[in-house]
N, C-alpha and C. Protein backbone atom coordinates (compact mmCIF):
# COMPACT_ATOMS: atom_id res chain seq x y z
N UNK A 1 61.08 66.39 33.19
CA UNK A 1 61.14 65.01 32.77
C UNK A 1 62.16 64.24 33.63
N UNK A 2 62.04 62.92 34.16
CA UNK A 2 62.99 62.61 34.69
C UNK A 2 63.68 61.63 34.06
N UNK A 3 65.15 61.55 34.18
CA UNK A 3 66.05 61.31 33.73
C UNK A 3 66.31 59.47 33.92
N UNK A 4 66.31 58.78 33.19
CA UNK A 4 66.36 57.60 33.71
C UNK A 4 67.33 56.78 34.40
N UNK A 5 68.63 57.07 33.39
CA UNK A 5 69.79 57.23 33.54
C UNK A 5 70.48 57.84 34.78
N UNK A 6 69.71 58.30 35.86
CA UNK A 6 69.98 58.95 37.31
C UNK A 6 69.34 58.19 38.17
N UNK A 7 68.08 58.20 37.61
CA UNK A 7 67.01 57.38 38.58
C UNK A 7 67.39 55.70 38.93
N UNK A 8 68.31 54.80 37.74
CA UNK A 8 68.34 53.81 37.58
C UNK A 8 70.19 53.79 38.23
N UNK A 9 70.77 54.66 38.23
CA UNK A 9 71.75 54.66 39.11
C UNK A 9 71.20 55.37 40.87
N UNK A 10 70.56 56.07 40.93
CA UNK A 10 70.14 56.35 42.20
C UNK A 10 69.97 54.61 43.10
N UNK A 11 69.09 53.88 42.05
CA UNK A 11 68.85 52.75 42.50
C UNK A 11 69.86 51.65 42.77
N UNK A 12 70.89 51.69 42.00
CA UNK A 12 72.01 51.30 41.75
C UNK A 12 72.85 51.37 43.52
N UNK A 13 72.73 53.07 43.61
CA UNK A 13 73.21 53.12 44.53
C UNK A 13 72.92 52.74 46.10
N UNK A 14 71.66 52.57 46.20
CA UNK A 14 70.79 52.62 47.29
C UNK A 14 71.07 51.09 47.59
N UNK A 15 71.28 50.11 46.37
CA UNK A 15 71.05 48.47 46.77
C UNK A 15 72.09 48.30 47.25
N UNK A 16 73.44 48.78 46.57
CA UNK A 16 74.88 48.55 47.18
C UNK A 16 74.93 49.01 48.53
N UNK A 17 74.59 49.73 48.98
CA UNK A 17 74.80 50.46 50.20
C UNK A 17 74.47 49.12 51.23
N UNK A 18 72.97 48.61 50.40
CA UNK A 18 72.05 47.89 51.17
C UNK A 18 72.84 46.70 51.11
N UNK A 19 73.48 46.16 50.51
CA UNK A 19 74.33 44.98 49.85
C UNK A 19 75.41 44.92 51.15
N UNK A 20 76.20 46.37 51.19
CA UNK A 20 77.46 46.66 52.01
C UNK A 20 77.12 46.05 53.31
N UNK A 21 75.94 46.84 53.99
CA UNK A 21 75.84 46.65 55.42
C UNK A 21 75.05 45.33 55.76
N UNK A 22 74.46 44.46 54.67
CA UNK A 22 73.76 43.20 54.76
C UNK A 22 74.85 42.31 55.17
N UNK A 23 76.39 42.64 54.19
CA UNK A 23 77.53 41.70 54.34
C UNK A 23 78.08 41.85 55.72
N UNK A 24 78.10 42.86 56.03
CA UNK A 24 78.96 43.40 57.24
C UNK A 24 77.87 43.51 58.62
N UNK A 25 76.84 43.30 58.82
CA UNK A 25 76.04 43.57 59.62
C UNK A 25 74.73 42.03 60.13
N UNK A 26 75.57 41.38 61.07
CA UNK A 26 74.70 40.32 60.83
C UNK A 26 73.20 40.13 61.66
N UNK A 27 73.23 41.43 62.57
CA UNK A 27 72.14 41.80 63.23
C UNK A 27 70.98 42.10 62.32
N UNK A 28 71.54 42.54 60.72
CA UNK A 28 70.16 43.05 59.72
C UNK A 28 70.51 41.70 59.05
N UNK A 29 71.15 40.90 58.99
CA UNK A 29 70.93 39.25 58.64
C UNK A 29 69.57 38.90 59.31
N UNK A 30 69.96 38.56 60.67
CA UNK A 30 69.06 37.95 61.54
C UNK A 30 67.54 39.11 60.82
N UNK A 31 67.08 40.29 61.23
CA UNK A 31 66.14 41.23 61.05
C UNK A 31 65.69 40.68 59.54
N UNK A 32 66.36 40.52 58.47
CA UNK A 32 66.14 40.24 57.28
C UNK A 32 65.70 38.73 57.30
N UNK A 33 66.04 37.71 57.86
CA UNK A 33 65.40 36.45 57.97
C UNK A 33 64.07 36.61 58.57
N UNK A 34 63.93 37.00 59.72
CA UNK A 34 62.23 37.23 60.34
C UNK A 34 61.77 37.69 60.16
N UNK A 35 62.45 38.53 59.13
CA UNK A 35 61.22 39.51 58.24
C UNK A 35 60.55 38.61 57.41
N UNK A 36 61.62 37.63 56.84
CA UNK A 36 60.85 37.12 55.66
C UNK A 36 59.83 35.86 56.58
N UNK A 37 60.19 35.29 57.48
CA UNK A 37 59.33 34.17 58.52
C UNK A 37 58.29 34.60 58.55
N UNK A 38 57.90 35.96 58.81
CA UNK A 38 56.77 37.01 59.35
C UNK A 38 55.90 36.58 57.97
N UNK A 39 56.82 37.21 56.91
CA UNK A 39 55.80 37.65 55.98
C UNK A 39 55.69 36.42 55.25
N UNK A 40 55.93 35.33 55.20
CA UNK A 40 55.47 33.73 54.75
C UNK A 40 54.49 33.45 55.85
N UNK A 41 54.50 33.93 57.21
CA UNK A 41 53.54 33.20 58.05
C UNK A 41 52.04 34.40 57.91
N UNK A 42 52.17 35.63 57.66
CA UNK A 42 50.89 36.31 57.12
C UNK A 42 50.19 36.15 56.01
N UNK A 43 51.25 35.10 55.00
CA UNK A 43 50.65 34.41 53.90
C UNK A 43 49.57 33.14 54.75
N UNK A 44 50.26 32.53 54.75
CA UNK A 44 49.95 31.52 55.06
C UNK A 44 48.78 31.16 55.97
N UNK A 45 48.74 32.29 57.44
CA UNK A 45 47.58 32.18 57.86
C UNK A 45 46.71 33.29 57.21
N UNK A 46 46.86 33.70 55.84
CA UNK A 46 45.48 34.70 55.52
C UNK A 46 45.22 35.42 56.01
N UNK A 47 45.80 36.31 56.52
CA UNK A 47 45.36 37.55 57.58
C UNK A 47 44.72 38.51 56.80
N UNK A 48 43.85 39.40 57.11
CA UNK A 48 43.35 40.77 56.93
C UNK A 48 44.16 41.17 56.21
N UNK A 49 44.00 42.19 55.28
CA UNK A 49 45.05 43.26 54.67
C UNK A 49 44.99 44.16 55.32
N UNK A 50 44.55 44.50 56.62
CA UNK A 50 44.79 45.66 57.46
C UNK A 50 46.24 44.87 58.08
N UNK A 51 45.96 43.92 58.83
CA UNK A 51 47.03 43.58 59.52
C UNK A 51 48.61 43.04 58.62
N UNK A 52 48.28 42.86 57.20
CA UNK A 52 49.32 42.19 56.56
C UNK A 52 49.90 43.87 56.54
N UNK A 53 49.26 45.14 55.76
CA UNK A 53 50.04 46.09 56.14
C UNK A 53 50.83 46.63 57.49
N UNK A 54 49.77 46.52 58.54
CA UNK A 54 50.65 46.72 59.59
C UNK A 54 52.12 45.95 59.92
N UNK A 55 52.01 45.14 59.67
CA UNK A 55 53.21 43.90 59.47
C UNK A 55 54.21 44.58 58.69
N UNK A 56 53.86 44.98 57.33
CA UNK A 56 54.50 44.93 56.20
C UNK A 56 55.52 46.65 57.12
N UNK A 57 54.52 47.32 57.46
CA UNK A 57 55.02 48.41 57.85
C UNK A 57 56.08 48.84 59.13
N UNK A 58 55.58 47.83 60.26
CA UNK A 58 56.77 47.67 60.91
C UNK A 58 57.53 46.98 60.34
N UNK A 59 57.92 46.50 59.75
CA UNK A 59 59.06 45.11 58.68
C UNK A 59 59.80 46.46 58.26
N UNK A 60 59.04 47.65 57.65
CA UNK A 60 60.27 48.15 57.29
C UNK A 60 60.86 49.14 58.28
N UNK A 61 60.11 49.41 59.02
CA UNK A 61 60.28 50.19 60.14
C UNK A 61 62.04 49.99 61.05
N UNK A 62 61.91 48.63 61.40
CA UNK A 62 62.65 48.28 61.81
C UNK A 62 64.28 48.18 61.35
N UNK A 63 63.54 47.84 60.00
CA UNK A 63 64.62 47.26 58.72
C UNK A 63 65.27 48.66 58.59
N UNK A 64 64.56 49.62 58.70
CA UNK A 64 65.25 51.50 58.13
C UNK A 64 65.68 51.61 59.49
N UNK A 65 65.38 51.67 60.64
CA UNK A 65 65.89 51.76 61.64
C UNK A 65 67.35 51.41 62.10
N UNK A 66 67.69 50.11 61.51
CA UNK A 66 68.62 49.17 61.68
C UNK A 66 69.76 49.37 60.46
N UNK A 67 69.37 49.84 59.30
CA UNK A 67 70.19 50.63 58.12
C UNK A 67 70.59 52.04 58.76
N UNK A 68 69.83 52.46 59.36
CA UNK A 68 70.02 54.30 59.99
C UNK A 68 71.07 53.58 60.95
N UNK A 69 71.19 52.87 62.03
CA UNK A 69 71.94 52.78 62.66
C UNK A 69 73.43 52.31 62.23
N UNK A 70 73.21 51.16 61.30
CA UNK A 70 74.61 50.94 60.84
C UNK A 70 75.31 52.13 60.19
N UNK A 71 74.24 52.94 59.49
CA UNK A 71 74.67 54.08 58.98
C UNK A 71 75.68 55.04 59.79
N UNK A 72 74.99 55.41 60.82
CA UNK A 72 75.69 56.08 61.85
C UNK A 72 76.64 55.62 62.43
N UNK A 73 76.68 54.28 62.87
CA UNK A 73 77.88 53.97 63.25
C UNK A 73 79.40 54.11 62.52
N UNK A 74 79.10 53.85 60.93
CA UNK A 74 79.97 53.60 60.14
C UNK A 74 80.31 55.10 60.45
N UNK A 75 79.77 55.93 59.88
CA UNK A 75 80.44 57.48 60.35
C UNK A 75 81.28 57.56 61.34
N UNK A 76 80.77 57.32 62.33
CA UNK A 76 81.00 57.57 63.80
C UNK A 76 82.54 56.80 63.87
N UNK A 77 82.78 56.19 63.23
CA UNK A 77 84.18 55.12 63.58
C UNK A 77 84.90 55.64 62.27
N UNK A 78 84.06 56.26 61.28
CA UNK A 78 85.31 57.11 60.40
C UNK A 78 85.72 58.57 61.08
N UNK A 79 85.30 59.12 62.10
CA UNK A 79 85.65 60.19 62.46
C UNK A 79 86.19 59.89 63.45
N UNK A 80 86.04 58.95 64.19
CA UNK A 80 86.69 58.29 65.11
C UNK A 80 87.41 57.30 65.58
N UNK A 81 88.19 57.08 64.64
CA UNK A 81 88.67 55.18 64.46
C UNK A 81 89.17 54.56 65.37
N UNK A 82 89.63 55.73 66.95
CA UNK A 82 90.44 54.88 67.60
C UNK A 82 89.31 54.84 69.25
N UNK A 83 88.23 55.25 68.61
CA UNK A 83 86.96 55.09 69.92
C UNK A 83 86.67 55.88 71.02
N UNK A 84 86.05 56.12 71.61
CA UNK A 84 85.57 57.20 72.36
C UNK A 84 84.46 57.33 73.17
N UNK A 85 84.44 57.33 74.58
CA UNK A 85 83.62 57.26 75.26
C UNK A 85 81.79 57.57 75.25
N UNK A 86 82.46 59.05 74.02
CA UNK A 86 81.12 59.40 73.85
C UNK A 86 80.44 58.98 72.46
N UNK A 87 81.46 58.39 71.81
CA UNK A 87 80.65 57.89 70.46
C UNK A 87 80.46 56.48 71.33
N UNK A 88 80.89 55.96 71.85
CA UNK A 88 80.15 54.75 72.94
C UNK A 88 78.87 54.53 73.25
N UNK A 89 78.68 55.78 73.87
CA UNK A 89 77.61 56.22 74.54
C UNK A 89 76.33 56.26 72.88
N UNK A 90 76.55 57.03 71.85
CA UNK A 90 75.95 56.86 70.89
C UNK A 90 75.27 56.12 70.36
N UNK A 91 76.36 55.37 70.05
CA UNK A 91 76.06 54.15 70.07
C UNK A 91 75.33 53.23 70.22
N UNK A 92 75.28 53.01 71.56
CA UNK A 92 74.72 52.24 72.90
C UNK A 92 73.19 52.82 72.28
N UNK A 93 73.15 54.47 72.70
CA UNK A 93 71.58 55.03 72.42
C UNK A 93 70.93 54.62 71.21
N UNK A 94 72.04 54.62 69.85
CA UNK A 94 70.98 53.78 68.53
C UNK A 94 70.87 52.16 68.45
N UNK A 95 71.85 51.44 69.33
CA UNK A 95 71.17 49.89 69.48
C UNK A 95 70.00 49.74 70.63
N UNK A 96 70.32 51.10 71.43
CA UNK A 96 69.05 51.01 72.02
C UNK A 96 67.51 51.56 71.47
N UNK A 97 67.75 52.34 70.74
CA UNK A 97 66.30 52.77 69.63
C UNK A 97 65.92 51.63 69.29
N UNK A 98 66.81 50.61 68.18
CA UNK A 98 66.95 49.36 67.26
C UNK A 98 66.06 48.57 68.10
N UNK A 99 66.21 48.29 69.43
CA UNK A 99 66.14 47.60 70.45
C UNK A 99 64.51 47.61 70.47
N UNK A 100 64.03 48.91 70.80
CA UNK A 100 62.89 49.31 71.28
C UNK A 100 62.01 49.05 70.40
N UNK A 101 62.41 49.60 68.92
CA UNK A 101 61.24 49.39 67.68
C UNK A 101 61.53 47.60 67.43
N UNK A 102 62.41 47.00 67.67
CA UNK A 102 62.06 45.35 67.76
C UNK A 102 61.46 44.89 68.53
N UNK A 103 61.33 45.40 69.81
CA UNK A 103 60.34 44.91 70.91
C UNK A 103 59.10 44.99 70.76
N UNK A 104 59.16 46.15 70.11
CA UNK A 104 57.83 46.77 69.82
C UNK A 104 57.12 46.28 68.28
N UNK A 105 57.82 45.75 67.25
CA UNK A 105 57.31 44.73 66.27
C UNK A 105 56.89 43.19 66.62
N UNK A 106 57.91 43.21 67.90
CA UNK A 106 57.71 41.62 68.75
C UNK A 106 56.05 41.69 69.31
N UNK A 107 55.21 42.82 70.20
CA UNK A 107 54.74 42.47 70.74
C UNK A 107 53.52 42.63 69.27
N UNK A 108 53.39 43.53 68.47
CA UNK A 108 52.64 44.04 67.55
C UNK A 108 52.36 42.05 66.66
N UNK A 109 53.32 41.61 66.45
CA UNK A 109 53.48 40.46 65.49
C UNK A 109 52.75 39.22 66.51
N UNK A 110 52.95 39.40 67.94
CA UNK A 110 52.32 38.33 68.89
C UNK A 110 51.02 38.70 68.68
N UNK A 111 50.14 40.06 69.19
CA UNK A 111 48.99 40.67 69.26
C UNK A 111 48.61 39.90 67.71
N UNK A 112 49.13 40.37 66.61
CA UNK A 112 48.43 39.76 65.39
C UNK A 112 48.48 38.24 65.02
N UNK A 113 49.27 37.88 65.24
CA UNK A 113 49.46 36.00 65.13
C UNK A 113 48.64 35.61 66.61
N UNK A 114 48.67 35.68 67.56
CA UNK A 114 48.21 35.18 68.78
C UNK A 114 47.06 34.04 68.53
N UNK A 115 46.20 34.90 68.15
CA UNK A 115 44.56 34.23 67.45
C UNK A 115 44.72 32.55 66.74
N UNK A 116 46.06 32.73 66.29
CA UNK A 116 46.01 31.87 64.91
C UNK A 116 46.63 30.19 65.93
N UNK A 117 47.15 30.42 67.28
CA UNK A 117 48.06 29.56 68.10
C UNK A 117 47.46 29.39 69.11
N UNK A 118 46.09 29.59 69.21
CA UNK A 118 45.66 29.42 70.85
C UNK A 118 44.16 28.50 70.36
C-alpha cells in the first residue's frame, strides 16, 4: 500500500528543490518562460497531438537537462568551493550538453511552427 504521507512529502520535496534552483538559476528562468511561449503558441495554432507531444516532450527534456545540470554543479562547488580547473572543464561539458539539447528543441520547434509563418 502506499503511504501517502511519504508520497505527498516526496512531492514536497522535489518542488523545493525545483523552487531552489528556479530562484538561483536564471538560465531555467529564461528555459521556463519559452517553455511556456511554446506551449501557448501550440495552443493557439492547433497543432496535431503528435506534434503538441513532441513539443511537450522536448519542453521537458531540456527543462530535466538544465535541473541535472544545476544539480551537478551545485555539488561540484560543494566539494570544491575554491574552483578547479577540472571541475571547469565539467562544467563547461554540462552547459555544453544544455546547449546542444536547446539547439536541438530550437530546430525541432522551427520544423513544427515553420508551416504556420510562411
Amino acid at each position: 500500500m502506499v503511504n501517502a504521507k511519504k508520497l505527498i512529502g516526496s512531492f514536497k520535496f522535489a518542488f523545493s528543490g525545483i523552487k531552489i534552483i528556479f530562484k538561483e538559476e536564471h538560465s531555467l528562468r529564461i528555459m521556463f518562460f519559452i517553455a511556456l511561449v511554446v506551449i501557448m503558441a501550440m495552443f493557439y495554432f492547433n497543432l496535431p497531438i503528435t506534434h503538441k507531444a513532441i513539443l511537450f516532450l522536448i519542453i521537458m527534456f531540456v527543462l530535466t537537462l538544465e535541473l541535472l545540470n544545476s544539480a551537478v554543479e551545485k555539488f561540484l562547488d560543494f566539494i570544491h568551493p575554491d574552483g578547479n580547473h577540472r571541475i571547469k572543464i565539467i562544467k563547461d561539458v554540462l552547459a555544453g550538453i544544455v546547449l546542444i539539447a536547446s539547439l536541438g528543441a530550437a530546430v525541432i520547434g522551427i520544423l513544427i511552427f515553420w508551416p504556420h509563418f510562411s
